[in-house]
Protein backbone atom coordinates (compact mmCIF):
# COMPACT_ATOMS: atom_id res chain seq x y z
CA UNK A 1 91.83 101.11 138.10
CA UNK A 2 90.50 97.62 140.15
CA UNK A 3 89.27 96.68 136.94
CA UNK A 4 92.63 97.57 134.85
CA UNK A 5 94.44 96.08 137.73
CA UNK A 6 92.16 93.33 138.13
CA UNK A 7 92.70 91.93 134.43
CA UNK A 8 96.47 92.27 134.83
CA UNK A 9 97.11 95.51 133.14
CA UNK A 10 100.46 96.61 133.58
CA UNK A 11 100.66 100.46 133.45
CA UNK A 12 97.92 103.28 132.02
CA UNK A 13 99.41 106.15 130.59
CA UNK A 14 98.09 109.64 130.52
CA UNK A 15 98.32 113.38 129.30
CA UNK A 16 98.25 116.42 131.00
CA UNK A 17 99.33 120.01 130.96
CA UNK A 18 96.56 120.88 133.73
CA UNK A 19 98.49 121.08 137.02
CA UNK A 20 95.29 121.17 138.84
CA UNK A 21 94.30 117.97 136.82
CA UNK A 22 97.69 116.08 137.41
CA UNK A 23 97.65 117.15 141.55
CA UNK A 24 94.29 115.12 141.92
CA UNK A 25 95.83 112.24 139.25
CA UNK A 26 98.96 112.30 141.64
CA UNK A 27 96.53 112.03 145.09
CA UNK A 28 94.91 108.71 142.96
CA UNK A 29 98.34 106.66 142.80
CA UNK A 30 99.49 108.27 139.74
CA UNK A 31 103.16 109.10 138.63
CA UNK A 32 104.97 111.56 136.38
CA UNK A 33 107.70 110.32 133.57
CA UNK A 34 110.55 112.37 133.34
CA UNK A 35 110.81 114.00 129.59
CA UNK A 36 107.02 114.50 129.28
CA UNK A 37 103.71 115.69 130.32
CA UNK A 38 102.35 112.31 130.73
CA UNK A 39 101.76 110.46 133.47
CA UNK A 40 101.48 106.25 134.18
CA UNK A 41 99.69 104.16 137.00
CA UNK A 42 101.26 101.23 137.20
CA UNK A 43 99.50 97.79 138.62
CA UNK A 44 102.45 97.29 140.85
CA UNK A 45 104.62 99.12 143.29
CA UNK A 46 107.28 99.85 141.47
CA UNK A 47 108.32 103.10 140.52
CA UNK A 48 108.20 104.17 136.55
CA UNK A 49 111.86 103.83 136.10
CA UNK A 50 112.07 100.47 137.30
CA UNK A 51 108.91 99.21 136.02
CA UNK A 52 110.25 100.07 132.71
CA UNK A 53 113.73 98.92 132.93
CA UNK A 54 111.70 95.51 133.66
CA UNK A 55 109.42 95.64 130.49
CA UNK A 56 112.24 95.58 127.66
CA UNK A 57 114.89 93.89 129.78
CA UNK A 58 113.58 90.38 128.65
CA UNK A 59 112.45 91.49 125.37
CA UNK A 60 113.59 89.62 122.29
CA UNK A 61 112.36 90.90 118.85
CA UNK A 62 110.67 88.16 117.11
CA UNK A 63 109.23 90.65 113.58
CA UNK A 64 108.42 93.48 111.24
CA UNK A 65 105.02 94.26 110.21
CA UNK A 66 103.14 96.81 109.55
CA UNK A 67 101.76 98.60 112.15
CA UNK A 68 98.24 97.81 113.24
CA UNK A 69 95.66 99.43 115.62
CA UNK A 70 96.82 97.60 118.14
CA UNK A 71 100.12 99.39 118.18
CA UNK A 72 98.51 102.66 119.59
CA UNK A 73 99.26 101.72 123.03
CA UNK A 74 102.45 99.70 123.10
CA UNK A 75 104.34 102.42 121.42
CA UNK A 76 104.21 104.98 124.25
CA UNK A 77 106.30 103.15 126.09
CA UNK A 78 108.77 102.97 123.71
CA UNK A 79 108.50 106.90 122.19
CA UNK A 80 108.55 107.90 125.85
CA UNK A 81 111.88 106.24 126.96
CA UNK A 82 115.06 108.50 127.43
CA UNK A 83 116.42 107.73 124.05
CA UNK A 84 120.34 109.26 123.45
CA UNK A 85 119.40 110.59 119.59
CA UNK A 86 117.79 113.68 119.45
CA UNK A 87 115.69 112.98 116.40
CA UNK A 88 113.66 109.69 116.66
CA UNK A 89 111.63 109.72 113.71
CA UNK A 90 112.42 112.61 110.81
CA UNK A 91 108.92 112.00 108.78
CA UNK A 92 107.12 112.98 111.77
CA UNK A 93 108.85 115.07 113.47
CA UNK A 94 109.41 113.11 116.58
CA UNK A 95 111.67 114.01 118.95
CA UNK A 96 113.60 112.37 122.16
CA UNK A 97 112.37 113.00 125.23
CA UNK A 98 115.74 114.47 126.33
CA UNK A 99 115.28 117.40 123.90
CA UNK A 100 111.48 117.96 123.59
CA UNK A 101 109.10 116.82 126.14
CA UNK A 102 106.31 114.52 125.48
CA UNK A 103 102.99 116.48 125.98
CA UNK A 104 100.44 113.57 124.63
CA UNK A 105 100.19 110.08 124.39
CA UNK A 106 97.05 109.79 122.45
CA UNK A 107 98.33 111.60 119.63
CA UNK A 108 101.60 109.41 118.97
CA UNK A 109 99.84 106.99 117.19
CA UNK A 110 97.34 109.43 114.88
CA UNK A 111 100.87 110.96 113.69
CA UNK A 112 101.95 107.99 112.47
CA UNK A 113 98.70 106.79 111.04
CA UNK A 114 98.65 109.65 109.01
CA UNK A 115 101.37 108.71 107.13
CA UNK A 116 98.74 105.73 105.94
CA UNK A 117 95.45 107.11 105.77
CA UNK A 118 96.75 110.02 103.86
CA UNK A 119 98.66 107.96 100.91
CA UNK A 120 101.78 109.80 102.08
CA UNK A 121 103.53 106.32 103.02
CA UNK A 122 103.65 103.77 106.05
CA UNK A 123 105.02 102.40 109.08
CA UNK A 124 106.20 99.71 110.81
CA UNK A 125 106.92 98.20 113.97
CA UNK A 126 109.22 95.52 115.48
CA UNK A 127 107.50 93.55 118.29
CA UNK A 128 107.85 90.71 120.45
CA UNK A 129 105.96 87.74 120.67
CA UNK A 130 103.87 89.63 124.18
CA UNK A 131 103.51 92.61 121.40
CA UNK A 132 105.67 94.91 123.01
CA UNK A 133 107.01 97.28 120.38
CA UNK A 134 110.72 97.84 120.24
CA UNK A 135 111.13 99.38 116.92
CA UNK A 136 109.53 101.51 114.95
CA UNK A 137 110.33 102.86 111.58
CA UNK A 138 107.99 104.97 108.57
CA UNK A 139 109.23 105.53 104.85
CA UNK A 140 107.20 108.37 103.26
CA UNK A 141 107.16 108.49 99.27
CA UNK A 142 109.08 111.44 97.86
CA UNK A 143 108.23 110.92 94.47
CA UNK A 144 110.36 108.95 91.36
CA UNK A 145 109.90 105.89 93.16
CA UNK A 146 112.14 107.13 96.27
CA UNK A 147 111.19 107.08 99.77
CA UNK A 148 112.68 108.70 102.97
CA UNK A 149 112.94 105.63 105.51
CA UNK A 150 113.54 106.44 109.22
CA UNK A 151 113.11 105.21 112.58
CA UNK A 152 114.40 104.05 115.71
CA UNK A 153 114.40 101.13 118.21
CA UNK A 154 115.17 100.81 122.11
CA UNK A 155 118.90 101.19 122.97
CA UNK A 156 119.21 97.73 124.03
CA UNK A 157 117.97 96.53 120.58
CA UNK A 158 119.86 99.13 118.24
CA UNK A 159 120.77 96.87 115.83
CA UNK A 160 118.36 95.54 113.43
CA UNK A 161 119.17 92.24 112.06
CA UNK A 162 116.50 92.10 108.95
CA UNK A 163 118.62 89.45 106.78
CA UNK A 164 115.49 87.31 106.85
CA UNK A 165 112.69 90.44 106.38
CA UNK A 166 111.36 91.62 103.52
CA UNK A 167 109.75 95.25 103.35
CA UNK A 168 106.10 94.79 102.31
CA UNK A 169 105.68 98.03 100.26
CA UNK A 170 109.27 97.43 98.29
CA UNK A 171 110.15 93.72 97.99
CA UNK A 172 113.59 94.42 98.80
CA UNK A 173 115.51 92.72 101.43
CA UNK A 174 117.15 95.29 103.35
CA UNK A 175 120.73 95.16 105.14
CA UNK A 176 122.03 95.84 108.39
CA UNK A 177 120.51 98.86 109.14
């Protein structure tokens, strides 16, 4: 953690359905989110809730691309907010943490990677220009040259303005969405 902390990390986030495991995590500084089995130690005093109110309030989405590696750990915070839909992304089965807690964060990523690795389709994420992901959306081929496209994006950003985007798997310039 003095090392995390030390090269300005802002928050590790964690997995645990061992209550023995998450009492000693607890006794090191760690916290529990709401809606999930995961926990976070954050770099400064601030309690989850307000540490990420803070992170997306001065977001400002700046593109689409597909997602990379890099993505694996800036989309927990996102997947792991409160959202108000039930369903956040149809093709894999991911669901708001108000109706279905959260048991992993290492996994998130892997399910949407295997979209990709297995030539079922891809995914893609809005970020800023620090990287933090706001959106993220996966179209998965159905066949005839038809995909199923879904997604979702932080409530404060629910409007996707992608006038000047163009998909790179379709070459079509998609509308308000």
């Amino acid at each position: 953690m003095e090392d995390f902390q030390r090269t300005e990390g802002l928050a590790l986030f964690l997995g645990t359905v061992n209550p023995d495991a998450a009492r000693i995590y607890e006794r090191l500084g760690w916290q529990h989110i709401n809606g999930s089995k995961l926990m976070v130690n954050l770099s400064g005093t601030d309690d989850y809730d307000s540490f990420i109110r803070r992170y997306f309030a001065t977001s400002i989405p700046s593109k689409i691309c597909r997602a990379k590696p890099a993505s694996r750990i800036p989309i927990i915070p996102l997947i792991i907010f409160p959202h108000a839909w039930s369903i956040l992304d149809s093709n894999i089965s991911l669901y708001s943490t108000n109706i279905e807690p959260q048991l992993s964060c290492l996994g998130l990523y892997r399910r949407y990677d295997y979209l990709r690795t297995h030539c079922q389709g891809e995914w893609f994420t809005v970020i800023t220009e620090e990287a933090k992901v706001l959106g993220i959306s996966s179209a998965v081929y159905k066949g005839g040259n038809r995909y199923q496209v879904d997604g979702f994006c932080h409530p404060d950003h629910d409007f996707f303005l992608l006038d000047s985007f163009k998909l790179p798997f379709t070459g079509v310039t998609p509308r308000r969405l």
